[in-house]
PDB file of N, CA and C in Angstrom:
ATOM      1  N   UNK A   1    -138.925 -92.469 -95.652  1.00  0.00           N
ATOM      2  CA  UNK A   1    -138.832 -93.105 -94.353  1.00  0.00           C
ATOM      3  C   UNK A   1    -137.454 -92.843 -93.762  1.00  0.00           C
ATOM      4  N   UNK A   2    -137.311 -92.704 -92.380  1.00  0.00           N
ATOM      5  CA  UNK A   2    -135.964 -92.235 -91.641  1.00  0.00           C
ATOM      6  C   UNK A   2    -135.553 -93.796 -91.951  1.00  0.00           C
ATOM      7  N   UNK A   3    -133.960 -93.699 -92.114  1.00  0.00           N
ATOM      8  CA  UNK A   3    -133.169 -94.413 -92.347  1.00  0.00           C
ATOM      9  C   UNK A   3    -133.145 -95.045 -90.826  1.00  0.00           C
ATOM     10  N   UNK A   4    -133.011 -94.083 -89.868  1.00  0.00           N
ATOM     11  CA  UNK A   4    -132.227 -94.871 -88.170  1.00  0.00           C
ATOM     12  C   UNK A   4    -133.988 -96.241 -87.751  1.00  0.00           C
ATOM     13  N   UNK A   5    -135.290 -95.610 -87.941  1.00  0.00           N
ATOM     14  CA  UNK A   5    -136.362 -96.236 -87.986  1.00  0.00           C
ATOM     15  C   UNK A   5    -136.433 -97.733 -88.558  1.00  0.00           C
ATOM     16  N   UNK A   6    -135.362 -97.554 -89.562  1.00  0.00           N
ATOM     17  CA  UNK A   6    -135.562 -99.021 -90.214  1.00  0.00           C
ATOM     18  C   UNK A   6    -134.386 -99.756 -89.261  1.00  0.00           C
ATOM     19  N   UNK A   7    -133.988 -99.461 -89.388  1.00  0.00           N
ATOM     20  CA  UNK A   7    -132.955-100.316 -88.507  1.00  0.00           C
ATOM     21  C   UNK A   7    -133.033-101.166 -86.890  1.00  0.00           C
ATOM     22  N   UNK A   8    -134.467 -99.950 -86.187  1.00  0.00           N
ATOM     23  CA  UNK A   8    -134.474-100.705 -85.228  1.00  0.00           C
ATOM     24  C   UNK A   8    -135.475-102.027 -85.592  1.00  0.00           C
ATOM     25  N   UNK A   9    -134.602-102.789 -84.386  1.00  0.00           N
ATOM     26  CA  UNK A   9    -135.194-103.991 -84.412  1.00  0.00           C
ATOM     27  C   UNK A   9    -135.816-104.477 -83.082  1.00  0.00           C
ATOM     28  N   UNK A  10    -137.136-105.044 -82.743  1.00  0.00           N
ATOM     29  CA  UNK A  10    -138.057-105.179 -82.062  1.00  0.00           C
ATOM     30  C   UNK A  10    -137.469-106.567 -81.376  1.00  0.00           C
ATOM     31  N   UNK A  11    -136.991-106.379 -80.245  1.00  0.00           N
ATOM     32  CA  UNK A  11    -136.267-107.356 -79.284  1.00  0.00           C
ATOM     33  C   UNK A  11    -137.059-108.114 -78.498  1.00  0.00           C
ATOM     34  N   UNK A  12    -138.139-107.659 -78.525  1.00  0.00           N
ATOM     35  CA  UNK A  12    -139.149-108.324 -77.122  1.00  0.00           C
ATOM     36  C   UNK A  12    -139.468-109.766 -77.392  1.00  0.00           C
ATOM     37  N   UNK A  13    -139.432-110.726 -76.482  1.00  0.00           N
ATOM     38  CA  UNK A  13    -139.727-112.263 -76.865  1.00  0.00           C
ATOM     39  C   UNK A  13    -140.483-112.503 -76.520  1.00  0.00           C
ATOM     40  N   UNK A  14    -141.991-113.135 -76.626  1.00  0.00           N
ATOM     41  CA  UNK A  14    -143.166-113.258 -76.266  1.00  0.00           C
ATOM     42  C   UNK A  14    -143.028-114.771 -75.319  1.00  0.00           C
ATOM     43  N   UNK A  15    -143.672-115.235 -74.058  1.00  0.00           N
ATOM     44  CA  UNK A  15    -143.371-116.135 -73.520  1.00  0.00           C
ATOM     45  C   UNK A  15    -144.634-117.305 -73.949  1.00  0.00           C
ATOM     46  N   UNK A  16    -145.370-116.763 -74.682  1.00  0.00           N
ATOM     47  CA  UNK A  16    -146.421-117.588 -74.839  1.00  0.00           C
ATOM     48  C   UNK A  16    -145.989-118.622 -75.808  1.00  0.00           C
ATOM     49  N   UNK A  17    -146.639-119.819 -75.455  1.00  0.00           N
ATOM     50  CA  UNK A  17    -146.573-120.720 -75.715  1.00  0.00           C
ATOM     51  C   UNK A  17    -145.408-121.314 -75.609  1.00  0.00           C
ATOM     52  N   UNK A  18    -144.665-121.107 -74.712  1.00  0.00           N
ATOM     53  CA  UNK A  18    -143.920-121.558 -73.605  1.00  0.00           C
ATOM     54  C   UNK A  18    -143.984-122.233 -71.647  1.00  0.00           C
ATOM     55  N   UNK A  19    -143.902-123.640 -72.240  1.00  0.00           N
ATOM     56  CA  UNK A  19    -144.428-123.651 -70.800  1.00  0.00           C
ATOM     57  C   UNK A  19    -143.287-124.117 -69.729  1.00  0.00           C
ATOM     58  N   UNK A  20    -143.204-123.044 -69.304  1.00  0.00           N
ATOM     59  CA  UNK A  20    -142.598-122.429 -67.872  1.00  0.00           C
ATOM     60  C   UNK A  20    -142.392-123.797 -67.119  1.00  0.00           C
ATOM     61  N   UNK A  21    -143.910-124.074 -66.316  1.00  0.00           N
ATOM     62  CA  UNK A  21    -143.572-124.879 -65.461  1.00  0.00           C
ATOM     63  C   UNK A  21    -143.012-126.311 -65.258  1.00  0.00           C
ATOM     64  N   UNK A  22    -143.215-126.342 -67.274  1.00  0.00           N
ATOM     65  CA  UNK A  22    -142.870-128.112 -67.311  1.00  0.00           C
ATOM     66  C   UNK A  22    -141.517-128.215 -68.008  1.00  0.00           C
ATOM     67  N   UNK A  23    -140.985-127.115 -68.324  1.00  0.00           N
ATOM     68  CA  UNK A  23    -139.060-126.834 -68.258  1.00  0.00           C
ATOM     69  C   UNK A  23    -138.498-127.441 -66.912  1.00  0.00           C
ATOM     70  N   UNK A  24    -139.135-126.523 -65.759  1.00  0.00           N
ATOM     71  CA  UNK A  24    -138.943-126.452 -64.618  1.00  0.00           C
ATOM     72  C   UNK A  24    -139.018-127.904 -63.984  1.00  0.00           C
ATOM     73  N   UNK A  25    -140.228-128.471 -63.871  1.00  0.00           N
ATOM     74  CA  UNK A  25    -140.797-129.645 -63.539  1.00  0.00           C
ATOM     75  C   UNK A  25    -139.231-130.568 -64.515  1.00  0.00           C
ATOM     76  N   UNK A  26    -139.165-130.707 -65.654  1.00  0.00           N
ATOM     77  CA  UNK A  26    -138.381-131.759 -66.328  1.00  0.00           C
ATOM     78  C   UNK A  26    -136.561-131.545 -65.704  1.00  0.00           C
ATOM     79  N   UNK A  27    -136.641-130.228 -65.331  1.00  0.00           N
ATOM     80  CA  UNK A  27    -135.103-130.411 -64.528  1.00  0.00           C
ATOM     81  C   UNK A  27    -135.424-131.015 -63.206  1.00  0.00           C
ATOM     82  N   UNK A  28    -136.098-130.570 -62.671  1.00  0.00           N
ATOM     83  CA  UNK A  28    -136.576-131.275 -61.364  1.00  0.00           C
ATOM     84  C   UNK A  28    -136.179-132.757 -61.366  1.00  0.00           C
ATOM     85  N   UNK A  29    -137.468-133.483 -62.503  1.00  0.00           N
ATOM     86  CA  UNK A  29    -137.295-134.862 -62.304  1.00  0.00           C
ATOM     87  C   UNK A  29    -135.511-135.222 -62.269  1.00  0.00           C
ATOM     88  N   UNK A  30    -134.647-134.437 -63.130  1.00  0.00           N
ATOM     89  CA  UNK A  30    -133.429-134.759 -63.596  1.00  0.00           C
ATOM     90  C   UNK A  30    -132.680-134.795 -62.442  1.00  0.00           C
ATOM     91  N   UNK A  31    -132.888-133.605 -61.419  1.00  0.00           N
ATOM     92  CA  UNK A  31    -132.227-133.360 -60.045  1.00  0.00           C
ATOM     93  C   UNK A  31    -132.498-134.879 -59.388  1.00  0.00           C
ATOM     94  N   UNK A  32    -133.478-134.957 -59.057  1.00  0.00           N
ATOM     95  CA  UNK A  32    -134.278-136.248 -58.589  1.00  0.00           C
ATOM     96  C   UNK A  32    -133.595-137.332 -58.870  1.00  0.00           C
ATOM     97  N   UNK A  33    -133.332-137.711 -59.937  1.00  0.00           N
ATOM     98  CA  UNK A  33    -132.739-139.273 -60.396  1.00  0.00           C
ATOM     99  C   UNK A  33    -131.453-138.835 -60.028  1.00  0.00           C
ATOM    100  N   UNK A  34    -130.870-137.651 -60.324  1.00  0.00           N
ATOM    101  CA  UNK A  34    -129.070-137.901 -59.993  1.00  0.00           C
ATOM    102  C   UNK A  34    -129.003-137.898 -58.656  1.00  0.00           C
ATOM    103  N   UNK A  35    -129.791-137.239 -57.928  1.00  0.00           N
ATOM    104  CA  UNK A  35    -129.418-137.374 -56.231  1.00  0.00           C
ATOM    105  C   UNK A  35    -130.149-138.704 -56.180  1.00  0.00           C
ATOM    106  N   UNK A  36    -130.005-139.017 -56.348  1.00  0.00           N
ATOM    107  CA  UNK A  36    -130.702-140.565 -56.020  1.00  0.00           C
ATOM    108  C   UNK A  36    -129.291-141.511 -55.809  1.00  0.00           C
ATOM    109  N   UNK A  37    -128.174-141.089 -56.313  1.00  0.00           N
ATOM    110  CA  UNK A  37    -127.179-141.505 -56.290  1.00  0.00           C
ATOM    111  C   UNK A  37    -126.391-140.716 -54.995  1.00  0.00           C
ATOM    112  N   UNK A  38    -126.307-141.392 -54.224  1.00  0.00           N
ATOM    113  CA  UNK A  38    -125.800-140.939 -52.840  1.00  0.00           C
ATOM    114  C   UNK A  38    -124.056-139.854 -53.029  1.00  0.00           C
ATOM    115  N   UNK A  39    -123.300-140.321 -54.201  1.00  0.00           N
ATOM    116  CA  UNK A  39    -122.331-140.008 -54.844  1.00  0.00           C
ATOM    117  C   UNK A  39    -122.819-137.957 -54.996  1.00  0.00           C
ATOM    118  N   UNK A  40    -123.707-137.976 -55.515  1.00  0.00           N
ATOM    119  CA  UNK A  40    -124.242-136.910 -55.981  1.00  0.00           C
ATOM    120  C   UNK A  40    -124.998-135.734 -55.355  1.00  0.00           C
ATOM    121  N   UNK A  41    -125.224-136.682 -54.192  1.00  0.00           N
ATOM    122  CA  UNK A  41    -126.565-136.051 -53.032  1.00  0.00           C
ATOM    123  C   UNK A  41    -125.253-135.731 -51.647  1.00  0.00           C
ATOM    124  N   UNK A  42    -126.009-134.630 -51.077  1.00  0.00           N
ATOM    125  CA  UNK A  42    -125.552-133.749 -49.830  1.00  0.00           C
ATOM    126  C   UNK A  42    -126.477-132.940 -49.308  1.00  0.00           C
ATOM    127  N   UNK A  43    -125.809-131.862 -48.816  1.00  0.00           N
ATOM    128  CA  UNK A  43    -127.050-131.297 -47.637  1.00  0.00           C
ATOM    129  C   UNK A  43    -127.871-130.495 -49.191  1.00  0.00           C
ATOM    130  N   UNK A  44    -126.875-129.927 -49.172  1.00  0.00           N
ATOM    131  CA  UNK A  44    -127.809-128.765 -50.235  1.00  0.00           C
ATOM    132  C   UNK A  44    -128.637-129.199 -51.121  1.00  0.00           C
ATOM    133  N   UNK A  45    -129.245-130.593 -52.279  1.00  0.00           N
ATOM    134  CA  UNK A  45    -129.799-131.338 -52.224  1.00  0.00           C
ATOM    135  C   UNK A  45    -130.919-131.511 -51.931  1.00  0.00           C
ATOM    136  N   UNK A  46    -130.330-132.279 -50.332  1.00  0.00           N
ATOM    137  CA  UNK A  46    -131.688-132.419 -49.534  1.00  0.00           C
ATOM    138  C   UNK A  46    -132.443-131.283 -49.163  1.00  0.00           C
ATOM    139  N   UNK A  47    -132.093-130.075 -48.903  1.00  0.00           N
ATOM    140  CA  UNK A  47    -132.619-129.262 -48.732  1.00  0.00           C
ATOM    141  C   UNK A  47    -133.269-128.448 -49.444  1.00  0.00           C
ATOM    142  N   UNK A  48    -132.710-128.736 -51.091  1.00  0.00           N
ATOM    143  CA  UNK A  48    -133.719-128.392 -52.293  1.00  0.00           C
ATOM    144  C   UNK A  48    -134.885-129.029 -52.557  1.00  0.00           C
ATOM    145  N   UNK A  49    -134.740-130.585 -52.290  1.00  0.00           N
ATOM    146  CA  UNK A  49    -135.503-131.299 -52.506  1.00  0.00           C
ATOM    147  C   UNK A  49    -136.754-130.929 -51.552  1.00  0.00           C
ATOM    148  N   UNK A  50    -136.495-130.221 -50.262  1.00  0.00           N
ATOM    149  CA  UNK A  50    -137.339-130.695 -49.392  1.00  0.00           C
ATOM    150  C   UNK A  50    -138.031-129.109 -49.485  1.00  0.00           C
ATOM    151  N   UNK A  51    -137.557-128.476 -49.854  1.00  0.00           N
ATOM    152  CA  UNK A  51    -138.205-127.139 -50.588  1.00  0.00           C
ATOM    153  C   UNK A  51    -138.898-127.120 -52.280  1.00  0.00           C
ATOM    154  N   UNK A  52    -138.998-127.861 -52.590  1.00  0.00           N
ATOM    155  CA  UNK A  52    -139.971-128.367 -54.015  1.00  0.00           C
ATOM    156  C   UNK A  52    -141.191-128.260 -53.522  1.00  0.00           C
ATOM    157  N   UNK A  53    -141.993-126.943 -54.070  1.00  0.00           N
ATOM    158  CA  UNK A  53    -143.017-126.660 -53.993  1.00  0.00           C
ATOM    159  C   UNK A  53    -144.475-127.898 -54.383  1.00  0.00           C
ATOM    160  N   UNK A  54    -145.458-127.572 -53.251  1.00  0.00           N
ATOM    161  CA  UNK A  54    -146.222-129.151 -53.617  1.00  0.00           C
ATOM    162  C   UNK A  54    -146.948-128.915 -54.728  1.00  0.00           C
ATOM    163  N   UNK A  55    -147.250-127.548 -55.523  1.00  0.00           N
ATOM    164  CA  UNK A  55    -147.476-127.566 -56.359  1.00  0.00           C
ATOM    165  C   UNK A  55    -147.018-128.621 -57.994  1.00  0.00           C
ATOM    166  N   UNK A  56    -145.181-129.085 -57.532  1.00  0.00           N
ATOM    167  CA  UNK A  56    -144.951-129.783 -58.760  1.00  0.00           C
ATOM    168  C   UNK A  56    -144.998-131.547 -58.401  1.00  0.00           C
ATOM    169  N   UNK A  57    -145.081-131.727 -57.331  1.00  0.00           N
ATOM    170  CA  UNK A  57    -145.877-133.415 -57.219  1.00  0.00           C
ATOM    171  C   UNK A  57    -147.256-133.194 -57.287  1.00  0.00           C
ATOM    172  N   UNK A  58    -148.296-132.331 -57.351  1.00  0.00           N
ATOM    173  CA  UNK A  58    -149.444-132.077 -57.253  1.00  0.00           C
ATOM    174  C   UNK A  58    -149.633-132.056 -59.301  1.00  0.00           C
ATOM    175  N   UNK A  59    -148.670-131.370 -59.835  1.00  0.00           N
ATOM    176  CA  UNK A  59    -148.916-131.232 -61.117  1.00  0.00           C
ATOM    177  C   UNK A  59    -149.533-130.088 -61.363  1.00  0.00           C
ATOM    178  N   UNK A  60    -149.236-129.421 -60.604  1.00  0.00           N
ATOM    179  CA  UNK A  60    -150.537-128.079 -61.190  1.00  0.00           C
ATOM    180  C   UNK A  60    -149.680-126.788 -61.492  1.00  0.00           C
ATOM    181  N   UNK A  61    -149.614-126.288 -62.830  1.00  0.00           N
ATOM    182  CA  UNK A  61    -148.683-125.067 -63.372  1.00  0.00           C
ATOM    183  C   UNK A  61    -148.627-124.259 -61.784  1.00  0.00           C
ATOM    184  N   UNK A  62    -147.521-124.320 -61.896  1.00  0.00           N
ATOM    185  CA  UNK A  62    -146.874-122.756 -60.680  1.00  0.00           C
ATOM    186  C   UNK A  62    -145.899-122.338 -60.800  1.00  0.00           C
ATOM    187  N   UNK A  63    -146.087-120.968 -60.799  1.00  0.00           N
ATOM    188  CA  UNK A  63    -144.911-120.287 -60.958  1.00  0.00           C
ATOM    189  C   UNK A  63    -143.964-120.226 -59.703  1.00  0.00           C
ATOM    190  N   UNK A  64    -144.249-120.945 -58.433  1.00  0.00           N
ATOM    191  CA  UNK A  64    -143.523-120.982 -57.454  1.00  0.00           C
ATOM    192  C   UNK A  64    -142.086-122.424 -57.869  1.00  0.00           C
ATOM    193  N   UNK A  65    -142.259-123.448 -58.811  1.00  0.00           N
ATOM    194  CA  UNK A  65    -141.626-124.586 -59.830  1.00  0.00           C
ATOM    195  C   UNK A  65    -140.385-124.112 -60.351  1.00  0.00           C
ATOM    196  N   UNK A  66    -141.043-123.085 -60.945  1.00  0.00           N
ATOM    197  CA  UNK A  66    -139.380-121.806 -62.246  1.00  0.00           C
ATOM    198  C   UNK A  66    -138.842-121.130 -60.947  1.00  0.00           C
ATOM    199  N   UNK A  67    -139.604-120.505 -60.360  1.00  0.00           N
ATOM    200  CA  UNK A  67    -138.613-119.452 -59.244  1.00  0.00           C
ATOM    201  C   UNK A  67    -137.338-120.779 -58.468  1.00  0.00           C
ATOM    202  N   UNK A  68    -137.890-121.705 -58.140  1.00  0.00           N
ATOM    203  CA  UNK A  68    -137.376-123.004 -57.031  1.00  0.00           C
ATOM    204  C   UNK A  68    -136.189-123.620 -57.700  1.00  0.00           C
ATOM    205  N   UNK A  69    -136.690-123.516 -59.416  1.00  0.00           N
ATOM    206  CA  UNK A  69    -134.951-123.915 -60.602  1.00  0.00           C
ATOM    207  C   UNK A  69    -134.589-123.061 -60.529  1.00  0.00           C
ATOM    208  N   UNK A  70    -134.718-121.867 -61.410  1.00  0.00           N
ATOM    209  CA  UNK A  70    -134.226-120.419 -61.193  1.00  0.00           C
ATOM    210  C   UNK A  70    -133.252-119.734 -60.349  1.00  0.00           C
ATOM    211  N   UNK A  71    -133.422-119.747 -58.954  1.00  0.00           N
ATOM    212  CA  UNK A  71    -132.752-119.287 -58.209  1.00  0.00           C
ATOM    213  C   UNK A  71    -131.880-120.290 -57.786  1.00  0.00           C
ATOM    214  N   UNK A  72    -132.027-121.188 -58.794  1.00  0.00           N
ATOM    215  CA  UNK A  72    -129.994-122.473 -58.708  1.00  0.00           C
ATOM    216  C   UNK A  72    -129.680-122.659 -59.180  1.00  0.00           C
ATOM    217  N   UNK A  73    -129.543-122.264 -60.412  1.00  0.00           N
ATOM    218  CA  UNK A  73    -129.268-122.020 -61.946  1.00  0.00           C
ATOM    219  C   UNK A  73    -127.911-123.067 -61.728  1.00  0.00           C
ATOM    220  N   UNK A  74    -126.815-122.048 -61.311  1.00  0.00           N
ATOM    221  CA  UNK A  74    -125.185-122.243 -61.170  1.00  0.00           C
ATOM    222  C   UNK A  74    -125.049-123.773 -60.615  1.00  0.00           C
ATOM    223  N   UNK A  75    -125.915-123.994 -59.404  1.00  0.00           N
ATOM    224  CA  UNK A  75    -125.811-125.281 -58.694  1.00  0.00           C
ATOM    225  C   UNK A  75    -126.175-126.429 -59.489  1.00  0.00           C
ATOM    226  N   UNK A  76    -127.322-126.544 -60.012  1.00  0.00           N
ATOM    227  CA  UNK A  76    -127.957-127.276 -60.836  1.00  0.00           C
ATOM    228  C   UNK A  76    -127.389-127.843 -61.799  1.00  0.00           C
ATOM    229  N   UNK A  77    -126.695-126.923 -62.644  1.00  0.00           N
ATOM    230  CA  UNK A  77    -125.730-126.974 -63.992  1.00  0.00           C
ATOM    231  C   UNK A  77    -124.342-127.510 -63.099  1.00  0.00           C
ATOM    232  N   UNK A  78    -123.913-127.447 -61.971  1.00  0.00           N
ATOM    233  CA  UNK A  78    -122.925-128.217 -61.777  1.00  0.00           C
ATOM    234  C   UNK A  78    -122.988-129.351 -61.799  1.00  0.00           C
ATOM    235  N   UNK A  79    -124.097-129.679 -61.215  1.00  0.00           N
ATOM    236  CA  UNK A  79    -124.738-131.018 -60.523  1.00  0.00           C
ATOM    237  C   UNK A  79    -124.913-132.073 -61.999  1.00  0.00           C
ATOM    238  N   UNK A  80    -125.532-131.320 -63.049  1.00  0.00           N
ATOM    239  CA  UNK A  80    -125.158-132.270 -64.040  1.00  0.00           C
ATOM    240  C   UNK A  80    -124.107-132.527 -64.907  1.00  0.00           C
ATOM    241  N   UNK A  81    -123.357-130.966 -64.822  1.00  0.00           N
ATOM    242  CA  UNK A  81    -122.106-131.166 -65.475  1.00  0.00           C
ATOM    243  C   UNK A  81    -120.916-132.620 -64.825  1.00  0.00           C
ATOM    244  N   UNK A  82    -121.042-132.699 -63.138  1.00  0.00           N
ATOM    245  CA  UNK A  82    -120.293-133.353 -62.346  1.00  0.00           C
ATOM    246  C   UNK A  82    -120.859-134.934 -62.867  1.00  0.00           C
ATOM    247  N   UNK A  83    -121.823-135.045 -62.830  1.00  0.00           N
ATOM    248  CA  UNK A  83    -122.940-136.234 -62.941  1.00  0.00           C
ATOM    249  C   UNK A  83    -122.501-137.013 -64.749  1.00  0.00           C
ATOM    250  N   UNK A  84    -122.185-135.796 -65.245  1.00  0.00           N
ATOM    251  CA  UNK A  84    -122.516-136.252 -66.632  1.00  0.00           C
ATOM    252  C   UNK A  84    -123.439-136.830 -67.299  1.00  0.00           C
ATOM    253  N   UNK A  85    -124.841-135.824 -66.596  1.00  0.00           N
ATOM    254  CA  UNK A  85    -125.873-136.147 -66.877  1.00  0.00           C
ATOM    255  C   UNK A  85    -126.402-134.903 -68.095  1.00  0.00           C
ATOM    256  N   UNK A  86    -126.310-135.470 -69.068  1.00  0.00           N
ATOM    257  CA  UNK A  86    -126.313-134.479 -70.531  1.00  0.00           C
ATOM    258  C   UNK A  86    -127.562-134.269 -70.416  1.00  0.00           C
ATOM    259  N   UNK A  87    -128.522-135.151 -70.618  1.00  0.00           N
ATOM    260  CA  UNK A  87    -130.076-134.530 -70.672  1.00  0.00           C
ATOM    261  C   UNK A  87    -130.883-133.461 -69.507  1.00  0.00           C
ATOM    262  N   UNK A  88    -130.454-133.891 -68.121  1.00  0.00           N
ATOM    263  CA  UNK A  88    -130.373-132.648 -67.462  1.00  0.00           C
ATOM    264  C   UNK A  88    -129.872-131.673 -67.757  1.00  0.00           C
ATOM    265  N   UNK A  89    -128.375-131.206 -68.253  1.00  0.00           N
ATOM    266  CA  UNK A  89    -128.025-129.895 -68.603  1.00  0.00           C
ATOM    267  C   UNK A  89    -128.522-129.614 -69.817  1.00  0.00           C
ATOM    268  N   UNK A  90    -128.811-130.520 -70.947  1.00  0.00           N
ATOM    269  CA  UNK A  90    -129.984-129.863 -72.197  1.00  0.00           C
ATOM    270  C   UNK A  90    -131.125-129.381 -71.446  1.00  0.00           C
ATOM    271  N   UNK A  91    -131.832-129.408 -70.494  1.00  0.00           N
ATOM    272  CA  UNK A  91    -133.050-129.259 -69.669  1.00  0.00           C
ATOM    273  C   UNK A  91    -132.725-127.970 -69.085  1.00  0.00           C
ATOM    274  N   UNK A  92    -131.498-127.890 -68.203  1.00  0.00           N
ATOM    275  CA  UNK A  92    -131.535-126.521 -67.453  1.00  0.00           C
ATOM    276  C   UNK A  92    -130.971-125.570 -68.469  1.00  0.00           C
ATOM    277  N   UNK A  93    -130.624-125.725 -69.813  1.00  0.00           N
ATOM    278  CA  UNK A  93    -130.175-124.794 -70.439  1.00  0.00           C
ATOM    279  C   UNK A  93    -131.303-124.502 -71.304  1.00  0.00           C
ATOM    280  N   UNK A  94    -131.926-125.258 -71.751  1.00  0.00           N
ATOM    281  CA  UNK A  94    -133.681-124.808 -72.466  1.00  0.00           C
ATOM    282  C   UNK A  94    -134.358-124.030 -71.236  1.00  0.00           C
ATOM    283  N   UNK A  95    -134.359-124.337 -69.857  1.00  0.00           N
ATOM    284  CA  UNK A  95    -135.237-123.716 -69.017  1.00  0.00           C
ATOM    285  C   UNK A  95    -134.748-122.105 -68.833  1.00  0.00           C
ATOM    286  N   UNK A  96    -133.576-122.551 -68.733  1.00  0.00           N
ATOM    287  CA  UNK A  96    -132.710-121.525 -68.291  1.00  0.00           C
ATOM    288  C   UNK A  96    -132.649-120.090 -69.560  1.00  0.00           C
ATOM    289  N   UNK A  97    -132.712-120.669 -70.381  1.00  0.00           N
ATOM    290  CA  UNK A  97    -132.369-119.487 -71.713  1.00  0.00           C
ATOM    291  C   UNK A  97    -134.198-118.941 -72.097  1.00  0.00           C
ATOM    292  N   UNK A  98    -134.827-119.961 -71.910  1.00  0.00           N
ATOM    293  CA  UNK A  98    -136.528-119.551 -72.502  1.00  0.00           C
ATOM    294  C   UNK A  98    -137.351-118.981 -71.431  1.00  0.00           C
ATOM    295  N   UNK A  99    -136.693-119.105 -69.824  1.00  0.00           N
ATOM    296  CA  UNK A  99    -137.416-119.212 -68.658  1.00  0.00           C
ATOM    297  C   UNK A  99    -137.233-118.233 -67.486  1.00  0.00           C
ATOM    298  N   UNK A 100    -136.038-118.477 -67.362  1.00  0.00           N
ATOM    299  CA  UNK A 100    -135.618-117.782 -65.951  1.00  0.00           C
ATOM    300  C   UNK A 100    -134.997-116.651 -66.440  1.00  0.00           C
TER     301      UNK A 100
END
């Protein structure tokens, strides 16, 4: 057997049995309770909030949920770092590393 053959190693991560939308959905709720605190809440915020696809108050898997965390990765993770809301940033960093 070629020596270089053994060595490679098969990188690909399978997403199954991973669920996407309820990573997504559980930072959500987290966004939700800290802007709830006026301290915490501003335009950008409200304007996330008001862009939350009705798919995740409806409950129904969508991949439109991950794209809506996803593309605020940086913001999000401030928002709980500022907040010192630990279980949110355990949330966007499980979503974030398995997800987006």
């Amino acid at each position: 057997m070629d020596k270089n053959k053994a060595e490679i190693v098969d990188r690909y991560v399978s997403f199954m049995n991973i669920d996407c939308y309820q990573h997504a959905s559980d930072v959500i709720d987290a966004i939700i309770e800290v802007t709830e605190d006026e301290k915490y809440s501003n335009r950008f915020w409200e304007v996330f909030k008001e862009k939350i696809p009705q798919s995740y108050y409806a409950k129904c898997s969508d991949e439109k949920v991950l794209y809506h965390v996803c593309s605020s990765v940086f913001y999000i993770e401030e928002l709980f770092e500022e907040s010192n809301h630990t279980v949110g940033l355990e949330l966007m960093k499980n979503c974030e590393y398995q997800c987006c």
